[in-house]
N, C-alpha and C. Protein backbone atom coordinates (compact mmCIF):
# COMPACT_ATOMS: atom_id res chain seq x y z
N UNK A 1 66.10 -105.62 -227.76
CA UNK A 1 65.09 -104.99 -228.57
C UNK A 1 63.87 -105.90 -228.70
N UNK A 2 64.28 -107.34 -228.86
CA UNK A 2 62.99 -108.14 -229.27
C UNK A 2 62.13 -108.60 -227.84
N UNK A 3 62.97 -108.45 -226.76
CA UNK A 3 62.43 -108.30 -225.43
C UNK A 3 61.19 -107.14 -225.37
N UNK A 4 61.65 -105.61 -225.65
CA UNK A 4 60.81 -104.57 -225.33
C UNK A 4 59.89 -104.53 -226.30
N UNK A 5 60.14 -105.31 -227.52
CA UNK A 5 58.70 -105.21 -228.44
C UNK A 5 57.92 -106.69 -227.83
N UNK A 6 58.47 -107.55 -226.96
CA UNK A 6 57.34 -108.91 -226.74
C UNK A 6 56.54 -108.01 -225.60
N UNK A 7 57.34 -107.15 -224.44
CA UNK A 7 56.88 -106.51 -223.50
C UNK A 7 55.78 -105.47 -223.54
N UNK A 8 56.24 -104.38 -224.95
CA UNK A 8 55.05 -103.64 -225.09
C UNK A 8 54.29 -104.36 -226.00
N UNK A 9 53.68 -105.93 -226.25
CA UNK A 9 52.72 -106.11 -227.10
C UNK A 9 52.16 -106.85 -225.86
N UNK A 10 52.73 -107.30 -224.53
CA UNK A 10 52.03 -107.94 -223.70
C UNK A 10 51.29 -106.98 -222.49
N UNK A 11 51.78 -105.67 -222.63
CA UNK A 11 51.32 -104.62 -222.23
C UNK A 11 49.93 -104.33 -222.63
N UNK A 12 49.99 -104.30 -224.22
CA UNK A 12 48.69 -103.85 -224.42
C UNK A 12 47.78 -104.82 -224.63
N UNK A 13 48.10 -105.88 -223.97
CA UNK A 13 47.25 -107.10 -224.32
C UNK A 13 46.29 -106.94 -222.99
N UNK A 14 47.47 -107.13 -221.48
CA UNK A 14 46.94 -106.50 -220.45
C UNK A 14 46.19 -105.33 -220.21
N UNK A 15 46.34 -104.58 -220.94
CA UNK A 15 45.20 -103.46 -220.73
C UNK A 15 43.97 -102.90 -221.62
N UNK A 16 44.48 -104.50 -222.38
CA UNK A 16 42.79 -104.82 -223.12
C UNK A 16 42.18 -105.55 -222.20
N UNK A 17 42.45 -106.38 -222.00
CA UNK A 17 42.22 -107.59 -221.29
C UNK A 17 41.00 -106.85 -220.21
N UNK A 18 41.87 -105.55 -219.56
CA UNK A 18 41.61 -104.83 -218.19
C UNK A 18 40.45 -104.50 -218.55
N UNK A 19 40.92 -103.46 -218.96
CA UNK A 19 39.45 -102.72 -220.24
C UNK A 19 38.39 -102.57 -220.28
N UNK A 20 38.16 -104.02 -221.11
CA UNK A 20 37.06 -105.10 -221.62
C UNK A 20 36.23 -105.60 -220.08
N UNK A 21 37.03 -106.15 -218.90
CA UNK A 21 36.62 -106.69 -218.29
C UNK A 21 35.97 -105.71 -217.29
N UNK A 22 36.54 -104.52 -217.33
CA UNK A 22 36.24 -103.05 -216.47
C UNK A 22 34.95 -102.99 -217.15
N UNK A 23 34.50 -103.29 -218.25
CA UNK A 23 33.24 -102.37 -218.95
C UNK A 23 32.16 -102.61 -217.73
N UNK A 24 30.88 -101.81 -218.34
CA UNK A 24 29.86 -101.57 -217.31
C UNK A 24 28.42 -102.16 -218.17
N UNK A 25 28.42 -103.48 -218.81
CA UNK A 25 27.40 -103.44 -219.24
C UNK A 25 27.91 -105.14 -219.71
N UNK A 26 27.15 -105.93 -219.76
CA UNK A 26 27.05 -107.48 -220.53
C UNK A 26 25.81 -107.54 -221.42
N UNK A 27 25.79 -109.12 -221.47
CA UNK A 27 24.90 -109.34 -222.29
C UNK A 27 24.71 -110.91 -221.63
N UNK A 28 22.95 -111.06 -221.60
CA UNK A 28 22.45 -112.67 -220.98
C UNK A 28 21.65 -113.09 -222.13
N UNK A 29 21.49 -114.18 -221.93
CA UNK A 29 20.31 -114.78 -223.05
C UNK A 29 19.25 -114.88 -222.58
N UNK A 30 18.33 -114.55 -223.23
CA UNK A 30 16.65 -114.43 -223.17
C UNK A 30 16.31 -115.69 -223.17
N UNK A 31 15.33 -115.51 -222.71
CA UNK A 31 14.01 -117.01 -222.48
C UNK A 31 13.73 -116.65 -223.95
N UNK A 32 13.33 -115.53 -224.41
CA UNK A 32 13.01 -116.12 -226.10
C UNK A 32 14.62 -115.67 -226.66
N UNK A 33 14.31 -116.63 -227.70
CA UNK A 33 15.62 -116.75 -228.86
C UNK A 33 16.12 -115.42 -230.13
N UNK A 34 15.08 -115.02 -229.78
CA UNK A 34 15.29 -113.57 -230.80
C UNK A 34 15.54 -112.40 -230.05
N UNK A 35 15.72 -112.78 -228.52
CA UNK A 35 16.54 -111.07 -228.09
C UNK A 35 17.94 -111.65 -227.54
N UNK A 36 18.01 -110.80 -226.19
CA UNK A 36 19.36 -111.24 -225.15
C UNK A 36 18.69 -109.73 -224.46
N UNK A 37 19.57 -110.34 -223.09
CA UNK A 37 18.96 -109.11 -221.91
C UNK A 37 20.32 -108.43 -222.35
N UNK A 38 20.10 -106.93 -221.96
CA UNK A 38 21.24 -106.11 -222.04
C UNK A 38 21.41 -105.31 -221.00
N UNK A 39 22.83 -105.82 -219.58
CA UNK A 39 22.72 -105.34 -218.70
C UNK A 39 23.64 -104.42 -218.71
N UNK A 40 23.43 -103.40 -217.54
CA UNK A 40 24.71 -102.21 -217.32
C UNK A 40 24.27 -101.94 -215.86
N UNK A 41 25.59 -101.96 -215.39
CA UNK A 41 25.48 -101.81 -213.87
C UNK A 41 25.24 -100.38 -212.98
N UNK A 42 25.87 -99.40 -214.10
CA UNK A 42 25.32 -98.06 -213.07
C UNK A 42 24.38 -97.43 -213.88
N UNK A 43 22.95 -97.32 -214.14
CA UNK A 43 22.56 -97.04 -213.06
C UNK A 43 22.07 -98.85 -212.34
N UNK A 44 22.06 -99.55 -213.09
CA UNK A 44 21.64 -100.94 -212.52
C UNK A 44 20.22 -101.06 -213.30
N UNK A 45 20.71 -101.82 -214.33
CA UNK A 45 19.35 -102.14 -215.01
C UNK A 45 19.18 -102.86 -215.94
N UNK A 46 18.40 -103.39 -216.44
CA UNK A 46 18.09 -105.00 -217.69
C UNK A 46 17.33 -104.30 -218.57
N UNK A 47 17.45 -104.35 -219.80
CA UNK A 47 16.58 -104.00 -220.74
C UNK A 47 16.50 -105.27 -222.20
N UNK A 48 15.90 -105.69 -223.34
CA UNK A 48 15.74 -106.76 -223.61
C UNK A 48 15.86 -105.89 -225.01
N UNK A 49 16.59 -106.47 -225.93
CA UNK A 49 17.28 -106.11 -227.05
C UNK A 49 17.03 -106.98 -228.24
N UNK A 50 16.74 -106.63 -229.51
CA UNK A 50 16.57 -107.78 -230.23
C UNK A 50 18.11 -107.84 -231.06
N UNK A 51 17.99 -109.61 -231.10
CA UNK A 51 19.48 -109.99 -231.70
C UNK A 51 19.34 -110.11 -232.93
N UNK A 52 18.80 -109.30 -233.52
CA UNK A 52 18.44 -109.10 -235.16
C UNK A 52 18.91 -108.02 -235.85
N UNK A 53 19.63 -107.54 -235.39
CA UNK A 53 20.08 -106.21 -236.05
C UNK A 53 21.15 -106.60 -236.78
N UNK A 54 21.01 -105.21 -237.57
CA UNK A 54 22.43 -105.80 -238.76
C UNK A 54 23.71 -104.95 -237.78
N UNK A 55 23.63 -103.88 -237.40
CA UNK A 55 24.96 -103.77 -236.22
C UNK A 55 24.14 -103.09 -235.00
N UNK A 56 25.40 -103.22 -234.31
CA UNK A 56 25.29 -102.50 -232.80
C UNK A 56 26.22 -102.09 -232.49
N UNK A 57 26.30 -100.78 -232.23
CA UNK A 57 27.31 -99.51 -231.54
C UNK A 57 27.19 -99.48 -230.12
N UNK A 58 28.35 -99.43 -229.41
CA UNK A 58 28.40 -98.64 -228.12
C UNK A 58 29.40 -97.52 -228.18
N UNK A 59 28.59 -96.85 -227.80
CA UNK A 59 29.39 -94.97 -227.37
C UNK A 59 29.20 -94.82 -226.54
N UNK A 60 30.17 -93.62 -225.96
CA UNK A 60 30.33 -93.01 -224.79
C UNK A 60 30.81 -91.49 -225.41
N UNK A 61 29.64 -90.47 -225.90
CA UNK A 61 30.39 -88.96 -225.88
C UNK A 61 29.84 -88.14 -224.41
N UNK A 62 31.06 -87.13 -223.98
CA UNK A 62 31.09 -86.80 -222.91
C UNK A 62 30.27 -86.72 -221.43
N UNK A 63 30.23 -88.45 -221.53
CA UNK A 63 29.46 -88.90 -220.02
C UNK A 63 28.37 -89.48 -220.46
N UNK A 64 27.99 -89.08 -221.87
CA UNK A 64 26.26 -89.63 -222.05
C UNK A 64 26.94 -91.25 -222.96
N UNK A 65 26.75 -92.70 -222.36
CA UNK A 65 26.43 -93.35 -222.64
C UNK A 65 24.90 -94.58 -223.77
N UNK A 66 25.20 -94.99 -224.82
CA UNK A 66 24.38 -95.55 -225.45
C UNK A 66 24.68 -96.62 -226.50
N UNK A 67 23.35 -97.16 -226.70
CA UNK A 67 23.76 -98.38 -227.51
C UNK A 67 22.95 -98.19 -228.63
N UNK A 68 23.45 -98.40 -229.91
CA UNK A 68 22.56 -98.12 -231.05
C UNK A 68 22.54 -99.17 -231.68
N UNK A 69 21.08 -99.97 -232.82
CA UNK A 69 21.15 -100.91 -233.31
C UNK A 69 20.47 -100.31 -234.55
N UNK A 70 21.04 -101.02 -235.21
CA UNK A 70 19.94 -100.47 -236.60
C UNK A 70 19.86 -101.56 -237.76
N UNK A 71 18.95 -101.67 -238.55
CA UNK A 71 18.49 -102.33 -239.44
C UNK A 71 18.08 -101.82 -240.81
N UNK A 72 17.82 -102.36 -241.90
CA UNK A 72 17.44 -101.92 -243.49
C UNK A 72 18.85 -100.92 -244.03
N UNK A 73 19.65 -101.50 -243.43
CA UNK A 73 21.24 -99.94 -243.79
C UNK A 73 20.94 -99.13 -242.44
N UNK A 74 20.26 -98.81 -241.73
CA UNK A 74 20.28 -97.67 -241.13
C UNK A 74 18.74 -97.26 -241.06
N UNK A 75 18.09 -97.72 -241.67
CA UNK A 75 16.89 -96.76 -241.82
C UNK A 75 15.96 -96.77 -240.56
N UNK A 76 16.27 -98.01 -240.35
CA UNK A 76 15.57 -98.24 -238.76
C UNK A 76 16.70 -98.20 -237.61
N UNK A 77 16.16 -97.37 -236.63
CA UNK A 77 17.40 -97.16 -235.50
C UNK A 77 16.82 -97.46 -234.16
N UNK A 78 17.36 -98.20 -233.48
CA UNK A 78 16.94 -98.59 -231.67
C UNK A 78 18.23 -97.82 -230.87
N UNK A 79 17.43 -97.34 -230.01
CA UNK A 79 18.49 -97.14 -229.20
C UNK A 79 18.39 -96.77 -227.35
N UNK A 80 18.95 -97.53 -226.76
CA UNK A 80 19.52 -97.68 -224.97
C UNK A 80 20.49 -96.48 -225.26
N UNK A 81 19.66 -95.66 -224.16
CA UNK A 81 20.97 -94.38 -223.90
C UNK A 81 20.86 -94.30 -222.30
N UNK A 82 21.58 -93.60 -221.40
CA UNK A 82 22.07 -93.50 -220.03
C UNK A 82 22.28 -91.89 -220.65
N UNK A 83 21.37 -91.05 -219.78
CA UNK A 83 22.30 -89.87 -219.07
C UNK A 83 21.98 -89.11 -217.89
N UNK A 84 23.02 -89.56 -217.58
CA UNK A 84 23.60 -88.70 -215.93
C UNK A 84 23.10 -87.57 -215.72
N UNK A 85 22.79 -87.25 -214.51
CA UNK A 85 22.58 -86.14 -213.74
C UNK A 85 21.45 -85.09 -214.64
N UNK A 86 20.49 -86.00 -214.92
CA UNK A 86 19.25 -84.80 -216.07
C UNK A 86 17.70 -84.99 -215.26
N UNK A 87 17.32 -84.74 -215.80
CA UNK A 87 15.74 -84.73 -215.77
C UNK A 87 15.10 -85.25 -217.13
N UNK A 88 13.90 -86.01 -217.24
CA UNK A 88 12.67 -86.41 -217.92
C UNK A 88 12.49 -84.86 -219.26
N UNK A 89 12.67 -83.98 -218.54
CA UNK A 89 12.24 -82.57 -219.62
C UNK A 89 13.61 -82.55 -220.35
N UNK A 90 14.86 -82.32 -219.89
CA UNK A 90 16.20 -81.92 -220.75
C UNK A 90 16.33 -83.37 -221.29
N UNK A 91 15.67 -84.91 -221.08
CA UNK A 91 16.24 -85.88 -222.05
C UNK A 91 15.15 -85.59 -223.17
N UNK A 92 14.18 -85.74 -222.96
CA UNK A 92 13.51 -85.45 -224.08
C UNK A 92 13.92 -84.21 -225.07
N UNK A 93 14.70 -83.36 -224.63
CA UNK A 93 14.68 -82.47 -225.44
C UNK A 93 16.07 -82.77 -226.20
N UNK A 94 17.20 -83.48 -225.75
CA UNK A 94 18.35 -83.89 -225.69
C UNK A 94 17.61 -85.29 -226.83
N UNK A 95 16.96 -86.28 -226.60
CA UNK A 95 16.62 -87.20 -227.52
C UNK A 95 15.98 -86.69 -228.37
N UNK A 96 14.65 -86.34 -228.38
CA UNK A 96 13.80 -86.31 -229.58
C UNK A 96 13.66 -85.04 -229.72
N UNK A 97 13.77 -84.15 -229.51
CA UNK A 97 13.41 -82.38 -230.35
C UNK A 97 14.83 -82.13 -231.53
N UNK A 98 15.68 -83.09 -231.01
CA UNK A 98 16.61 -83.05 -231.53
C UNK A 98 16.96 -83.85 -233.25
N UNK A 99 15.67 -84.16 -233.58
CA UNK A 99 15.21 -84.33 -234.36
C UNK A 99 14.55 -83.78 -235.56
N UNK A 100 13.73 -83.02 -234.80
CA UNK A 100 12.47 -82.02 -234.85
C UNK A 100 12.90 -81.27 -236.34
N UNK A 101 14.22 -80.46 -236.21
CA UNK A 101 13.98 -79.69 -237.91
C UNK A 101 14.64 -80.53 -239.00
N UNK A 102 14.20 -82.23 -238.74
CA UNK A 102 14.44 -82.89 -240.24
C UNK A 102 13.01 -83.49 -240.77
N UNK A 103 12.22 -82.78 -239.81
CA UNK A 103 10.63 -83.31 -240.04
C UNK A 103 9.62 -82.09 -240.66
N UNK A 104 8.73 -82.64 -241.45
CA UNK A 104 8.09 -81.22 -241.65
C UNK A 104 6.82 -82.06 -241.52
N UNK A 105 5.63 -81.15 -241.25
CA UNK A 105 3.93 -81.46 -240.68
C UNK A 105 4.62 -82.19 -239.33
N UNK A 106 5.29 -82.18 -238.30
CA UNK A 106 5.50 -82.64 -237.28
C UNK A 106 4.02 -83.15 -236.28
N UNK A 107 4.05 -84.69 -235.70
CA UNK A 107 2.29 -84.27 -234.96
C UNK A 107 3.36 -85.09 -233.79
N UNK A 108 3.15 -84.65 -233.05
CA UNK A 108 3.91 -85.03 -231.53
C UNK A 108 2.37 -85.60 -231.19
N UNK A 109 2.27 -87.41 -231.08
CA UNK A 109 1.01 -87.69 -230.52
C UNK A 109 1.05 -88.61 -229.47
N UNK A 110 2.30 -88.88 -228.34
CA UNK A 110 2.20 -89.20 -227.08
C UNK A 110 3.38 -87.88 -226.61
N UNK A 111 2.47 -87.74 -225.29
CA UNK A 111 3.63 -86.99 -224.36
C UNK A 111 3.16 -86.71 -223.23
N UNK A 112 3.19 -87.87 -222.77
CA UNK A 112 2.79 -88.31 -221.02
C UNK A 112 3.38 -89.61 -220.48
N UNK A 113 2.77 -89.52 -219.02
CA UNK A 113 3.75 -90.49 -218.27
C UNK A 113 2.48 -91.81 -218.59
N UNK A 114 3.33 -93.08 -218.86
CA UNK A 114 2.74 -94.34 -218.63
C UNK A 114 3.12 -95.32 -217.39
N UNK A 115 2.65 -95.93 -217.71
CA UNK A 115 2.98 -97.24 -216.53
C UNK A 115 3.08 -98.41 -217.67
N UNK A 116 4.29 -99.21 -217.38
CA UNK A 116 4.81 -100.57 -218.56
C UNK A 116 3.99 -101.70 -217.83
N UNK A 117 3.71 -102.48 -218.62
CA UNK A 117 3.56 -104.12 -218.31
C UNK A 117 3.92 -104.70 -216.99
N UNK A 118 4.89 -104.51 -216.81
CA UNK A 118 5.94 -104.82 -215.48
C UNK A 118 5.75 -104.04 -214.59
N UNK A 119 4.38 -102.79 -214.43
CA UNK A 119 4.43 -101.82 -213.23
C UNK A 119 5.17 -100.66 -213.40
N UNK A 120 6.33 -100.73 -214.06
CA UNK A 120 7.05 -99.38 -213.69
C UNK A 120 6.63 -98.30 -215.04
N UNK A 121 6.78 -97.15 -214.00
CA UNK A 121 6.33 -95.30 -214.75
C UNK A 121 7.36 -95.47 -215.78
N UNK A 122 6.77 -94.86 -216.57
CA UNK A 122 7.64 -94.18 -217.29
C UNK A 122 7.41 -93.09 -218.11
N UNK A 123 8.03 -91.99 -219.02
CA UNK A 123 7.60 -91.44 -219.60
C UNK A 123 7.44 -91.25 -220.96
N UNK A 124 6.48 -91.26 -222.26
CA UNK A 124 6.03 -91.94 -223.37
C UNK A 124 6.16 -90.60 -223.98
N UNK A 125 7.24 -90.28 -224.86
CA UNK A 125 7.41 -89.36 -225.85
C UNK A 125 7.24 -89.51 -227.38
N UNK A 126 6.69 -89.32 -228.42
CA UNK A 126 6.59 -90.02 -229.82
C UNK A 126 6.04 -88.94 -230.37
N UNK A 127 6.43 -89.14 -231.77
CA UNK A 127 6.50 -87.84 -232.83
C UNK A 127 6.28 -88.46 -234.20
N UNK A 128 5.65 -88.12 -234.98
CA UNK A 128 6.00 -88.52 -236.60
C UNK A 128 5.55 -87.28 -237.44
N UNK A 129 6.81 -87.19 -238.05
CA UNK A 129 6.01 -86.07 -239.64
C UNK A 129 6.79 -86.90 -240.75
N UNK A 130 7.34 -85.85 -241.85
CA UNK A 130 7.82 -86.61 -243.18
C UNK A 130 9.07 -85.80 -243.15
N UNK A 131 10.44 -87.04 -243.42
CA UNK A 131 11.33 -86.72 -243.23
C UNK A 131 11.95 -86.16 -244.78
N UNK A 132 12.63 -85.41 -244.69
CA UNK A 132 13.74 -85.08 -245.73
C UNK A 132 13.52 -86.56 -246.94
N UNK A 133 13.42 -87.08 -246.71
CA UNK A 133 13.55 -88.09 -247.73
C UNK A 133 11.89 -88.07 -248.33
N UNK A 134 10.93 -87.76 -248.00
CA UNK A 134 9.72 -87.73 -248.55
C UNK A 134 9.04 -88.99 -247.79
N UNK A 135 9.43 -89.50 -246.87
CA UNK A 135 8.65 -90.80 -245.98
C UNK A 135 8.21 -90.14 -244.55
N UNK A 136 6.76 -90.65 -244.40
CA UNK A 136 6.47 -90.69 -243.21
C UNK A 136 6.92 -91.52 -242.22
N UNK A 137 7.75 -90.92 -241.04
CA UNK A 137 8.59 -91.97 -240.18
C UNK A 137 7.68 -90.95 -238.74
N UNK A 138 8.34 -91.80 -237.83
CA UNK A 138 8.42 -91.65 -236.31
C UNK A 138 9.65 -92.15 -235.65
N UNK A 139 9.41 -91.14 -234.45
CA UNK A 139 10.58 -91.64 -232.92
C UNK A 139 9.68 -91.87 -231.99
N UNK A 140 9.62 -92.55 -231.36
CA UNK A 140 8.92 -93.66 -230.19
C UNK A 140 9.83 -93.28 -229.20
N UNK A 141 9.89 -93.10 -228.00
CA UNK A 141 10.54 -92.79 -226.71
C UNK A 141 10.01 -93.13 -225.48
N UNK A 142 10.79 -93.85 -224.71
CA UNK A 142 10.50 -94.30 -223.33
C UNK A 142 11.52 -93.19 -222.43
N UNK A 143 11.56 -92.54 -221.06
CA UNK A 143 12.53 -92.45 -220.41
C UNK A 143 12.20 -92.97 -218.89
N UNK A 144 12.90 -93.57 -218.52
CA UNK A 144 13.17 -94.05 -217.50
C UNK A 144 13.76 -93.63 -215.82
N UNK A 145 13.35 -92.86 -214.88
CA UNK A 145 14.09 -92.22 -214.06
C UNK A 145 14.42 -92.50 -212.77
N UNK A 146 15.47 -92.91 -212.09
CA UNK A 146 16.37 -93.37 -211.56
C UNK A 146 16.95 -92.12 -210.43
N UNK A 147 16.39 -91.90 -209.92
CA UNK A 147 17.63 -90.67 -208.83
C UNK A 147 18.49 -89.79 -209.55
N UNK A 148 17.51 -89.51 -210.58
CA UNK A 148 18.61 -88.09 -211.50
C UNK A 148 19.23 -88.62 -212.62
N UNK A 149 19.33 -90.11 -212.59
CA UNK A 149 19.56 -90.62 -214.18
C UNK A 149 18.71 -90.97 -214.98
N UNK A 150 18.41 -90.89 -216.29
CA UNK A 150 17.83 -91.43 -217.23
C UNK A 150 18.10 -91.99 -218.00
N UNK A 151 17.59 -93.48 -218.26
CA UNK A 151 17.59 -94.21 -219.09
C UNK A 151 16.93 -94.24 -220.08
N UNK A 152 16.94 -94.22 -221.20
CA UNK A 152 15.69 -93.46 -222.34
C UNK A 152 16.03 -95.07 -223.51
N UNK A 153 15.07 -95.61 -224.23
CA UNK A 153 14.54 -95.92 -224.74
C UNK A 153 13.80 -95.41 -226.12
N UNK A 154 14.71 -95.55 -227.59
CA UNK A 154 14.25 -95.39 -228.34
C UNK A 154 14.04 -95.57 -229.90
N UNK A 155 13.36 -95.27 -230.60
CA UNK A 155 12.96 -96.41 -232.12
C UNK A 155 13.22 -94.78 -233.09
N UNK A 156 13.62 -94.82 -234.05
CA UNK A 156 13.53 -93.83 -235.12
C UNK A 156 13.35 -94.57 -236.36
N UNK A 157 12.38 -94.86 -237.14
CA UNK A 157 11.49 -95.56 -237.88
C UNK A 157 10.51 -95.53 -238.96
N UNK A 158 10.30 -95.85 -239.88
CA UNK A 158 9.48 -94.83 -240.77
C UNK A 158 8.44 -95.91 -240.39
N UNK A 159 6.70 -94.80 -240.90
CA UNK A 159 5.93 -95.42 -239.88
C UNK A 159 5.44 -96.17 -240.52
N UNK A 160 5.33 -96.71 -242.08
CA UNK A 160 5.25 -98.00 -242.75
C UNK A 160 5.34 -99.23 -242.06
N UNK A 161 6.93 -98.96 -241.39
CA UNK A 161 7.58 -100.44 -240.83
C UNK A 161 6.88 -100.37 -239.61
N UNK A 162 6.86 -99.57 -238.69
CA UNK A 162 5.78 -99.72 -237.21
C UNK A 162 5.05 -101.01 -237.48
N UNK A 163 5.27 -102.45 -237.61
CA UNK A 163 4.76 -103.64 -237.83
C UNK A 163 5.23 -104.27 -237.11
N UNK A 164 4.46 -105.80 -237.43
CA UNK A 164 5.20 -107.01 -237.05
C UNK A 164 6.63 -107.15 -236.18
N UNK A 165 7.51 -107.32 -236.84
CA UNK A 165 8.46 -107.96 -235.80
C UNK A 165 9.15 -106.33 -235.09
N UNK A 166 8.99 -105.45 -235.94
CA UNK A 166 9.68 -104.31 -235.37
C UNK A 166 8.85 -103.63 -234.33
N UNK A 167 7.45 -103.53 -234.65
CA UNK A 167 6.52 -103.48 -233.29
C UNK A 167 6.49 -103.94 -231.93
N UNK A 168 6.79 -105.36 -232.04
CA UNK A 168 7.24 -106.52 -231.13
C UNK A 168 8.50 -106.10 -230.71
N UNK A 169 9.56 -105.26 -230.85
CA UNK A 169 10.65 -105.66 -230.78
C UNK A 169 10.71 -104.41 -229.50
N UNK A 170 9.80 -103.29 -230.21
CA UNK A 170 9.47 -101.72 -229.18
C UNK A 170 8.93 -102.41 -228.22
N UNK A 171 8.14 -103.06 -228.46
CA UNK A 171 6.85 -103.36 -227.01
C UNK A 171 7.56 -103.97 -226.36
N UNK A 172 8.39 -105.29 -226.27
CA UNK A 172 9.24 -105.82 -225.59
C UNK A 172 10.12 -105.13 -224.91
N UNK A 173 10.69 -104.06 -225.78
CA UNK A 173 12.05 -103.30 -224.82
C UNK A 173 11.16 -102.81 -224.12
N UNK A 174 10.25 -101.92 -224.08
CA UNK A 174 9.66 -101.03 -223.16
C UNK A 174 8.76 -102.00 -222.41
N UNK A 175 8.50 -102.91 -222.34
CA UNK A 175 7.55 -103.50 -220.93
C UNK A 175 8.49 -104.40 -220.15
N UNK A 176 9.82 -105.01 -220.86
CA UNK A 176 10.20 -105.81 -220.16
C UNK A 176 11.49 -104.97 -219.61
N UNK A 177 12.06 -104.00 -219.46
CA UNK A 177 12.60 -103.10 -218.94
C UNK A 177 12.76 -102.83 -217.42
N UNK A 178 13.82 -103.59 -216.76
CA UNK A 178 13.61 -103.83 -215.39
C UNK A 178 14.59 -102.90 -214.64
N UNK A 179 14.60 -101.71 -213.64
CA UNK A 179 15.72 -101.42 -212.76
C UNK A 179 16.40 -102.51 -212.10
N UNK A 180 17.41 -102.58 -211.47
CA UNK A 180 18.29 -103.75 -210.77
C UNK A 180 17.42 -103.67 -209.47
């Protein structure tokens, strides 16, 4: 008996072990001290993350991959998402419209393609009205497109904080944002 309980606890040690090491994404350290690069191998790409958050989530609901960070409790949200097999029009509508009826006076005031710091297109989605709570906030959106994947890039924020280090923290993810 004390055999098959050392066996199934070394079992599941092994297929943590597996797991963990199977995942599809690390983490490097930045030339500056207040992020870390955040890599993931399919679709193959670096994006630059700040190491200031009070947590960070990784999910996976059905195929759509992402990483969420947030700060003040929650009030401020970043987030690296991956999804498969879409287009630039269904992520946007999949990220940010999906938003849309917790806002009222809505002013959608980017929604075109840019070019980042680093050269690469991308496409610049952003919205602010006043949320349910009586604050004027915004969502900031990058998406990124890859041979049918998208990588999207994004801030949900009230637009008070749009400052200093949290400003810095958008501009960084979105210019230093590299495909593999």
């Amino acid at each position: 008996m004390r055999s098959l309980r050392t066996a199934m606890i070394l079992a599941v040690i092994i297929v943590a072990v597996i797991s963990s090491s199977a995942a599809a994404d690390e983490w490097f350290i930045h030339e500056h001290k207040q992020y870390w690069w955040y890599y993931v191998d399919n679709p193959g790409f670096y994006a630059v993350v700040p190491n200031t958050a009070e947590r960070y989530y990784k999910k996976t609901i059905f195929g759509y991959q992402f990483l969420e960070m947030s700060w003040e409790n929650g009030s401020i949200v970043m987030q690296i998402g991956i999804i498969p097999k879409s287009s630039v029009n269904e992520a946007v509508s999949f990220v940010a419209k999906r938003w849309s009826p917790l806002l009222e006076n809505e002013l959608v005031f980017a929604n075109r393609e840019i070019t980042t710091s680093n050269g690469l297109k991308t496409y610049f989605y952003a919205v602010e009205g006043v949320g349910l709570d009586g604050v004027k906030s915004m969502l900031r959106s990058v998406y990124f497109n890859k041979e049918g994947t998208i990588v999207y890039l994004a801030m949900f924020i009230p637009s008070s904080k749009y400052e200093g280090t949290m400003l810095n923290n958008w501009i960084k993810a979105v210019n230093e944002f590299e495909w593999e």
